[in-house]
C-alpha atoms as a PDB file:
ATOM      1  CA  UNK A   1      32.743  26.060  13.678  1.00  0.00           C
ATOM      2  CA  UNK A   2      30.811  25.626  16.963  1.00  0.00           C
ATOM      3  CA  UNK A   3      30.917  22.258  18.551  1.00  0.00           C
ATOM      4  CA  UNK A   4      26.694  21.933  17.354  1.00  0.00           C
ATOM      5  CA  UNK A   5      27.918  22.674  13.532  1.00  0.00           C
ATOM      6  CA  UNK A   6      30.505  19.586  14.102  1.00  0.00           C
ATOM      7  CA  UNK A   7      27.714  17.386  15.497  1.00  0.00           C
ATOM      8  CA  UNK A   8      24.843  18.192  12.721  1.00  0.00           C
ATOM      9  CA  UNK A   9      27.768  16.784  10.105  1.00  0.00           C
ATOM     10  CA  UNK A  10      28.796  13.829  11.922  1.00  0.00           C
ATOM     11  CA  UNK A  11      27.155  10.578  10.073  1.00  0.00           C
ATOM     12  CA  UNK A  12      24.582   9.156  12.149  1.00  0.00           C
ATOM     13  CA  UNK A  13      23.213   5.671  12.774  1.00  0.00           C
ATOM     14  CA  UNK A  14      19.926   6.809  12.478  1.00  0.00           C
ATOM     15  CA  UNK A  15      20.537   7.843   8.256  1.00  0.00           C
ATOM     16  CA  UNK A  16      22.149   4.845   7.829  1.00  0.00           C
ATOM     17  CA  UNK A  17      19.415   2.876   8.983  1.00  0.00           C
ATOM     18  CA  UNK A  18      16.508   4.640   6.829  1.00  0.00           C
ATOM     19  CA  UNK A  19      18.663   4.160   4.049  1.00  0.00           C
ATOM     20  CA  UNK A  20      19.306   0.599   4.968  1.00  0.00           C
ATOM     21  CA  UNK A  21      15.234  -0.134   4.984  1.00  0.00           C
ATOM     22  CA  UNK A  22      15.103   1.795   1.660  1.00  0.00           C
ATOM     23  CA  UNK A  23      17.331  -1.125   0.166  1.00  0.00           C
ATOM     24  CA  UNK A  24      15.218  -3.562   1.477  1.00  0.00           C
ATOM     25  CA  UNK A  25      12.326  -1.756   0.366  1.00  0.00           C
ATOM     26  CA  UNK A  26      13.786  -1.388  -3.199  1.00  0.00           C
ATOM     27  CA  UNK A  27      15.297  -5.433  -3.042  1.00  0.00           C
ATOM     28  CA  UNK A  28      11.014  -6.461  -1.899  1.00  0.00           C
ATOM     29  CA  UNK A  29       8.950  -4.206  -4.436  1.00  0.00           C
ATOM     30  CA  UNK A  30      11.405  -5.312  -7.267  1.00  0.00           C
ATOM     31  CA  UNK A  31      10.970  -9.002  -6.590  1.00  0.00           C
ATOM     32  CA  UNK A  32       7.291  -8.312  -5.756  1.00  0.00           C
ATOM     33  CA  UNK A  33       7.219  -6.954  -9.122  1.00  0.00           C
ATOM     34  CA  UNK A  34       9.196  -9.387 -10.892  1.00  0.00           C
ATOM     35  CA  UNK A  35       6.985 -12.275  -9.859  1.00  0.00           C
ATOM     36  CA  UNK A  36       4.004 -10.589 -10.899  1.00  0.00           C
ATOM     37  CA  UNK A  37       5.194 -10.201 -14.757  1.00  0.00           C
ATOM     38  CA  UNK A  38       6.132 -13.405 -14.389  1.00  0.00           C
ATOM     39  CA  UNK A  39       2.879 -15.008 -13.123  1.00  0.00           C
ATOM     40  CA  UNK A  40       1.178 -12.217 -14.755  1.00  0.00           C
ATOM     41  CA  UNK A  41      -0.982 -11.236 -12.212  1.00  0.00           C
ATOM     42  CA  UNK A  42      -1.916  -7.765 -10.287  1.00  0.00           C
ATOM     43  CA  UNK A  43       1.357  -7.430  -7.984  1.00  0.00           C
ATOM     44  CA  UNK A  44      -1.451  -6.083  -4.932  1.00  0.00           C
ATOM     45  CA  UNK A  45      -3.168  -9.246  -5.229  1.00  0.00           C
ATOM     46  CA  UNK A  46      -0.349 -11.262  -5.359  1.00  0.00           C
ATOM     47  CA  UNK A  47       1.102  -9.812  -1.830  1.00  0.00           C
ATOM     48  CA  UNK A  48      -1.336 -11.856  -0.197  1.00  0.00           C
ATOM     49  CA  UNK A  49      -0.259 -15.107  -2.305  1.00  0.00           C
ATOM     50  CA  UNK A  50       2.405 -17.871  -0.537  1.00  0.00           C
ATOM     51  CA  UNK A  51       4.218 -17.339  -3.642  1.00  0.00           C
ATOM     52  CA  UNK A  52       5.172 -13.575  -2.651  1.00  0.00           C
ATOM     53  CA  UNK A  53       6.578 -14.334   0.681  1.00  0.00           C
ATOM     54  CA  UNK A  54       8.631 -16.689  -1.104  1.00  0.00           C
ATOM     55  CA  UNK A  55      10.189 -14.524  -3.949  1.00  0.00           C
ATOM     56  CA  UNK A  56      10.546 -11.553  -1.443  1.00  0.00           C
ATOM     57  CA  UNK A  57      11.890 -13.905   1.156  1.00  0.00           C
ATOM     58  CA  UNK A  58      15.597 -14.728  -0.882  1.00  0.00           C
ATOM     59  CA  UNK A  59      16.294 -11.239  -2.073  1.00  0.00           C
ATOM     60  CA  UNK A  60      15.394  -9.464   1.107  1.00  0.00           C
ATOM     61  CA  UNK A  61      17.730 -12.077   3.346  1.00  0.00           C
ATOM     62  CA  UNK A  62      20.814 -11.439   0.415  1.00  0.00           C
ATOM     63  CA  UNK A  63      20.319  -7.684   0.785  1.00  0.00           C
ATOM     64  CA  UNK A  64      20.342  -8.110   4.864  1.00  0.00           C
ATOM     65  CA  UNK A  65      23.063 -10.221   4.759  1.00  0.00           C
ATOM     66  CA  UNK A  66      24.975  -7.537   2.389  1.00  0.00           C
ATOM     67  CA  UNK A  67      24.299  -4.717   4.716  1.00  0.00           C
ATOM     68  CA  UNK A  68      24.789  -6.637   8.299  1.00  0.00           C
ATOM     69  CA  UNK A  69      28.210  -7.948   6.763  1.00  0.00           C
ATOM     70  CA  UNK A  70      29.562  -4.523   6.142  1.00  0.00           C
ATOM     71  CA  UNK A  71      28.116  -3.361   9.572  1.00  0.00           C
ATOM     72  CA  UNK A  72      30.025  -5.920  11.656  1.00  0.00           C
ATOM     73  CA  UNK A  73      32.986  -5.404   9.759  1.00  0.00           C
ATOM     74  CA  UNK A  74      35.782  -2.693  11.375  1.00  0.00           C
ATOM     75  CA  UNK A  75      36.376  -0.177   8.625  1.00  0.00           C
ATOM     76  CA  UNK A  76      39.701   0.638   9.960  1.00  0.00           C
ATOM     77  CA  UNK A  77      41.029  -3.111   9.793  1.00  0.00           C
ATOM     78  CA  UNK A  78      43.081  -3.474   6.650  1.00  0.00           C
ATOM     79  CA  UNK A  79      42.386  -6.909   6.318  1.00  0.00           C
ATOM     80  CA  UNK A  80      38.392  -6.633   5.271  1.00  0.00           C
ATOM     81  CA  UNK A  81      37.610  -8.180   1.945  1.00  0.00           C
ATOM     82  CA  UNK A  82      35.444  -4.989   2.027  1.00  0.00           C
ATOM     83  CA  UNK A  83      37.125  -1.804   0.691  1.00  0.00           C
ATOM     84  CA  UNK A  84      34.807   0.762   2.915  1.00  0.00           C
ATOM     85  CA  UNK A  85      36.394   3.803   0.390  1.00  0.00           C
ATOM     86  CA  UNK A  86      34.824   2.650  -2.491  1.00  0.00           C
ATOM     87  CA  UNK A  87      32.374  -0.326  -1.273  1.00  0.00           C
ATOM     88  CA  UNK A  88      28.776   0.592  -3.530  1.00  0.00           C
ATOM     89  CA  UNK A  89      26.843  -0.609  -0.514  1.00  0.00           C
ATOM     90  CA  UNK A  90      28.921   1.344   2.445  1.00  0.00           C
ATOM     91  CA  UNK A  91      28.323   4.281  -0.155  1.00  0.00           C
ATOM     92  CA  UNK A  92      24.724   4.038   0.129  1.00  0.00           C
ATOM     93  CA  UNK A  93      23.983   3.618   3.760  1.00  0.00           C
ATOM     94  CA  UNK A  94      26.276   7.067   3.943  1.00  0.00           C
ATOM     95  CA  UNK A  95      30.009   6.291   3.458  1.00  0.00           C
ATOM     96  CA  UNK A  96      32.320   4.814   6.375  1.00  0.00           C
ATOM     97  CA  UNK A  97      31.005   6.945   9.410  1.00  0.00           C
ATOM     98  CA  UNK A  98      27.945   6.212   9.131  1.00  0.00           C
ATOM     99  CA  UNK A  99      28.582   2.453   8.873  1.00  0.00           C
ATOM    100  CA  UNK A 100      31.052   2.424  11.961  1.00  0.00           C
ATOM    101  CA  UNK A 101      28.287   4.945  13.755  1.00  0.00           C
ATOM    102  CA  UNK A 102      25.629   2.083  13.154  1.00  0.00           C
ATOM    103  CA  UNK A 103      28.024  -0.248  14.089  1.00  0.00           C
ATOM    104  CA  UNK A 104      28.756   1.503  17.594  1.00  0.00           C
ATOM    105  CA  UNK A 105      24.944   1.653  17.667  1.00  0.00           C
ATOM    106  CA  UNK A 106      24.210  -1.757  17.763  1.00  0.00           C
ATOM    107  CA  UNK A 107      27.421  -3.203  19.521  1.00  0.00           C
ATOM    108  CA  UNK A 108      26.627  -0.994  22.733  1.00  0.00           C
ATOM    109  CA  UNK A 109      22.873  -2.080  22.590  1.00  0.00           C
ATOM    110  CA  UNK A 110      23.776  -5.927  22.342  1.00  0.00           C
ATOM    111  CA  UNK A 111      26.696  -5.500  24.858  1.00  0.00           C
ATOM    112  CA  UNK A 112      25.791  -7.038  28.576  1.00  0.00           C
ATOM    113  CA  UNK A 113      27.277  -4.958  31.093  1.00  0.00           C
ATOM    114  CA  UNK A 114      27.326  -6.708  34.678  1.00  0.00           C
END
């Protein structure tokens, strides 16, 4: 295998993140959706409605918060209350590498070198 095979199957950031904004797409369309049985209204007319950026606003912060936790955690400290092996979320975004490969990501680009 030549060193460009090895790279094309390394996990990258960049997956992780597109599959990271298709869980917040999934978390705002559902709730989007949700509040419009509930109101029983069109759910395109009710994206323009206070009551949308409401209903979107808790279940698109829990999902963040779900995802950014696992990001800033170290998948190679044994002491994480997150098991990155068989964690459904770490799954999602790609399994471990791709996590600590985001991680890396953002840590270097919110690092001040001086």
């Amino acid at each position: 295998m030549s060193n460009g095979d090895k790279a094309s199957h390394e996990p990258s950031a960049g997956g992780a993140v597109l599959k990271w904004a298709g869980l917040q797409a999934v978390g705002d369309v559902s709730a989007v959706l949700v509040l419009s049985i509930a109101l029983r209204t069109n759910p395109v007319e009710l994206l323009f409605s206070p009551q949308a950026f409401w209903a979107v606003l808790g279940p698109s912060g829990l999902i963040f918060g779900a995802v950014f936790t696992r990001v800033n955690d170290d998948p190679d400290n044994p002491r994480n209350a997150v098991n990155f092996d068989t964690d459904p979320i770490v799954r999602c975004l790609g399994g471990k590498g791709a996590v600590r490969a985001l991680r890396n990501v953002i840590e270097e680009a919110t690092t001040v070198k001086g």
